[in-house]
C-alpha atoms as a PDB file:
ATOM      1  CA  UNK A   1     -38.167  60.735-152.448  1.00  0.00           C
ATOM      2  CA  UNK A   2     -36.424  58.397-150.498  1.00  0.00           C
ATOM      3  CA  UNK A   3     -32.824  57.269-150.889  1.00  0.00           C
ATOM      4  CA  UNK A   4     -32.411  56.836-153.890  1.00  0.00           C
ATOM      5  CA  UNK A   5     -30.601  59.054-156.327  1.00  0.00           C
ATOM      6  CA  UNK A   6     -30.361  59.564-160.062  1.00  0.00           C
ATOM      7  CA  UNK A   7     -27.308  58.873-162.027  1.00  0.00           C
ATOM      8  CA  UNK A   8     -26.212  62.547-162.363  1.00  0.00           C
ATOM      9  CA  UNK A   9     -26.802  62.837-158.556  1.00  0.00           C
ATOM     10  CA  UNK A  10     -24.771  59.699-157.434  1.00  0.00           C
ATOM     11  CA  UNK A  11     -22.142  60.796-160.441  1.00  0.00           C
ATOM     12  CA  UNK A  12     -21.851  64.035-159.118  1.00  0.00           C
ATOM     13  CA  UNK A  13     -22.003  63.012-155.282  1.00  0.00           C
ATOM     14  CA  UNK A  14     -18.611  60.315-156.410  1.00  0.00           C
ATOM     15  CA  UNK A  15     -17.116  62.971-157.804  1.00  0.00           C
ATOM     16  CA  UNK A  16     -17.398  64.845-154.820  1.00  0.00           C
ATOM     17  CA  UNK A  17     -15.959  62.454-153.017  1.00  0.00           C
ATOM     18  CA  UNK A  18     -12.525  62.059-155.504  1.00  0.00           C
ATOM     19  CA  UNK A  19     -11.844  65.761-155.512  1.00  0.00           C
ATOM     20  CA  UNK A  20     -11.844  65.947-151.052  1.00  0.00           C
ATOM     21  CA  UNK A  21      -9.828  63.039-151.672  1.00  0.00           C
ATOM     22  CA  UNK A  22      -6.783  64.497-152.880  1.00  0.00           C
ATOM     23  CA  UNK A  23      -4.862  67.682-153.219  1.00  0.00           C
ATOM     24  CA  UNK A  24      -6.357  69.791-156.006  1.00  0.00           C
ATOM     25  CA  UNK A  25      -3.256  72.843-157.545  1.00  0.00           C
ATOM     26  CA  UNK A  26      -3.968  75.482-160.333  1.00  0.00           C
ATOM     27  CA  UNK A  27      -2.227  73.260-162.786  1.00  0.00           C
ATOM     28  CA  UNK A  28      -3.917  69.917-162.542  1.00  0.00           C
ATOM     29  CA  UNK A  29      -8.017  71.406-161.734  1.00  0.00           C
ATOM     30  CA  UNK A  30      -8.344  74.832-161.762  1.00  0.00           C
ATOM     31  CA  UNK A  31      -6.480  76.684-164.630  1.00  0.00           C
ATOM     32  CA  UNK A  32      -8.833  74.479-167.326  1.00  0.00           C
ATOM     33  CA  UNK A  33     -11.833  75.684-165.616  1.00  0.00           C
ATOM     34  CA  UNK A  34     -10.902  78.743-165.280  1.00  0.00           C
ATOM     35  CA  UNK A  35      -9.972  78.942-168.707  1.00  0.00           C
ATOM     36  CA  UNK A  36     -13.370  76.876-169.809  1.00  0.00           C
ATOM     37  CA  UNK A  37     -15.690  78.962-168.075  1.00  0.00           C
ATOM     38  CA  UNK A  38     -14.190  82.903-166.653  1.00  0.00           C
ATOM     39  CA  UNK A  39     -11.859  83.830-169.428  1.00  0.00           C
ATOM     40  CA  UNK A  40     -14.846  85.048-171.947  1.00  0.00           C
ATOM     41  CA  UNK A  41     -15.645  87.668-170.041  1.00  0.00           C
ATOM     42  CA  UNK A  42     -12.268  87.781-167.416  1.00  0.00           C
ATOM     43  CA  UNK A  43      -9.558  87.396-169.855  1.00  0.00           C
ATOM     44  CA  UNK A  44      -6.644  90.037-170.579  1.00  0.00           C
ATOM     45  CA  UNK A  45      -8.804  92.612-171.328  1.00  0.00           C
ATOM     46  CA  UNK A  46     -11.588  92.181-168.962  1.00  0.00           C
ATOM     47  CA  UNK A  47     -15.268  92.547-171.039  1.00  0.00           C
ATOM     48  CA  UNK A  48     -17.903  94.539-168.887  1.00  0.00           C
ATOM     49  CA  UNK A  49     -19.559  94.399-166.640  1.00  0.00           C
ATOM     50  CA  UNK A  50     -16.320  92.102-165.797  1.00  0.00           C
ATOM     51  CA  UNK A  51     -13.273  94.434-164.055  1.00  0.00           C
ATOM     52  CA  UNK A  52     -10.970  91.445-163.372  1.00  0.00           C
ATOM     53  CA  UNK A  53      -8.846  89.405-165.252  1.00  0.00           C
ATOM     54  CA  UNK A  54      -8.331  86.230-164.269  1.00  0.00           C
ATOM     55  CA  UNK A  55      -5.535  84.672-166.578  1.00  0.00           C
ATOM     56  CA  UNK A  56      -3.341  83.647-164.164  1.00  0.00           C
ATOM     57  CA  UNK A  57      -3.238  81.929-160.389  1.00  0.00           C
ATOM     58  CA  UNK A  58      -2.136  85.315-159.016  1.00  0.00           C
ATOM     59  CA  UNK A  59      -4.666  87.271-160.333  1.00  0.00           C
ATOM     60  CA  UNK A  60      -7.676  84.340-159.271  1.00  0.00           C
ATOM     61  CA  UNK A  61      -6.562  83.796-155.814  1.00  0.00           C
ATOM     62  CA  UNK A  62      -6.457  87.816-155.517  1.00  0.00           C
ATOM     63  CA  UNK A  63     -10.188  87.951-156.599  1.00  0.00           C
ATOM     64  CA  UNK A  64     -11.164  84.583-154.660  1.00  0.00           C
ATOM     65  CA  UNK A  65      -9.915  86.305-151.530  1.00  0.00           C
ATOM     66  CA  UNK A  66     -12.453  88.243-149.337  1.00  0.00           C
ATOM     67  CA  UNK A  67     -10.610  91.954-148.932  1.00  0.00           C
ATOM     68  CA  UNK A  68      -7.432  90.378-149.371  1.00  0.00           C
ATOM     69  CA  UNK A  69      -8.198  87.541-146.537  1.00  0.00           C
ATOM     70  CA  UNK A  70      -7.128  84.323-148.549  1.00  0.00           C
ATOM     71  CA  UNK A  71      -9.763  82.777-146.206  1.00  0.00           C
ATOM     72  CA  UNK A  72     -12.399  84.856-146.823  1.00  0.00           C
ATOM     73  CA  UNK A  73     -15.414  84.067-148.742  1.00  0.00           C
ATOM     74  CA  UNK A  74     -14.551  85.956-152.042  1.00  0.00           C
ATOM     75  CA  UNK A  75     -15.235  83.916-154.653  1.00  0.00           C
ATOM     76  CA  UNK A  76     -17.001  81.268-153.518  1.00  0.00           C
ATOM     77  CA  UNK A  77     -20.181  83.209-152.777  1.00  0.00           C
ATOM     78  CA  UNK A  78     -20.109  83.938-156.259  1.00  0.00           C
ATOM     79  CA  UNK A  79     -19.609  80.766-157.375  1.00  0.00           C
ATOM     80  CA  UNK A  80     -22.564  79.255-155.059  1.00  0.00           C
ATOM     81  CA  UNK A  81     -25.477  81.643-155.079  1.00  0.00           C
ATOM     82  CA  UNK A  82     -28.305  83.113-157.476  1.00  0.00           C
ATOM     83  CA  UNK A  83     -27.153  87.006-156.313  1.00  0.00           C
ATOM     84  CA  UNK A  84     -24.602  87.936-159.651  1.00  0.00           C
ATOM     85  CA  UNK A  85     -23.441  84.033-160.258  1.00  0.00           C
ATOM     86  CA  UNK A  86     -20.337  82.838-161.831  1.00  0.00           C
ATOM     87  CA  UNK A  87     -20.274  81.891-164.455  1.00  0.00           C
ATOM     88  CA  UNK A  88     -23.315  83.650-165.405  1.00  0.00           C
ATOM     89  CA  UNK A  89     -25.299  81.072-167.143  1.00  0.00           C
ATOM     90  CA  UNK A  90     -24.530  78.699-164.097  1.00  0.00           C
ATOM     91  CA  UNK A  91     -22.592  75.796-165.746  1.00  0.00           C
ATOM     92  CA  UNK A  92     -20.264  75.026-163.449  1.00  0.00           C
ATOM     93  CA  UNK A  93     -21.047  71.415-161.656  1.00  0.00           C
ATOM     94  CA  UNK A  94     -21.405  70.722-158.080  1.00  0.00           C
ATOM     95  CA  UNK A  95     -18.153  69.087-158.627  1.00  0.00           C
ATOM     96  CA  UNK A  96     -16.204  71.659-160.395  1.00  0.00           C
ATOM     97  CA  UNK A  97     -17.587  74.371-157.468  1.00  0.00           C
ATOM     98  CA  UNK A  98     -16.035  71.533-154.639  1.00  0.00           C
ATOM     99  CA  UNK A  99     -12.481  71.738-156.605  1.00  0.00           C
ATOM    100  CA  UNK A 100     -12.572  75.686-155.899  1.00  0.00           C
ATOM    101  CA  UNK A 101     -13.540  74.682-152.125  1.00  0.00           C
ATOM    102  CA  UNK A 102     -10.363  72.462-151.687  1.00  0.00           C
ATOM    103  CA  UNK A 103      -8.239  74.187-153.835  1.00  0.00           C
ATOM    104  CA  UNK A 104      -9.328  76.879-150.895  1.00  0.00           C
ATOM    105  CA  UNK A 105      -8.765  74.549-148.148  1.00  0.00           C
ATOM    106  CA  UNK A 106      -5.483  73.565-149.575  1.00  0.00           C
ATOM    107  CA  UNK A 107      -4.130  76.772-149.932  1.00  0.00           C
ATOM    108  CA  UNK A 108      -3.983  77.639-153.659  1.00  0.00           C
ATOM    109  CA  UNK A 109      -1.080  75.204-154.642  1.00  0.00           C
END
């Protein structure tokens, strides 16, 4: 307890604080993560129970998008809760899920 925090946490809480810094685009942060941890299972020919593919920015921002809303929830509630998580096995960081925030906020550059 207290306020103190672990090395991961104060790693992770810097990070955090580079990535609101700054403008984050599909080429620079998100197409390597994308690629890293969705294309397994969301690549050109989608592998159940996946339906989308997710190989290019187009495609992503499509799926991130709540009914088409490009400010909609979408993706991120599947990137932040237990309910049907992405990736599945949970791996992507605090840090990585705050890059798919901005690159929200930003509007997908």
């Amino acid at each position: 307890m207290g306020c103190f925090k672990t090395g991961e946490e104060e790693s992770s809480s810097q990070c955090v604080q580079e990535v609101r810094s700054r403008t984050i685009s599909w080429d620079s942060d998100i197409q390597g993560l994308v690629q890293q941890h969705c294309q397994n299972c969301h690549g050109s020919t989608p592998q159940p129970p996946a339906t989308q593919n997710l190989t290019n920015k187009n495609t992503l921002v499509l799926y991130y998008s709540d009914a088409h809303d490009v400010n909609g929830p979408g993706l991120l509630i599947r990137l932040t809760t237990n309910n049907q998580r992405m990736p599945p096995d949970g791996s992507l960081s605090p840090c990585d899920v705050e890059k798919f925030k901005k690159w929200q906020e930003d509007g997908f550059p």
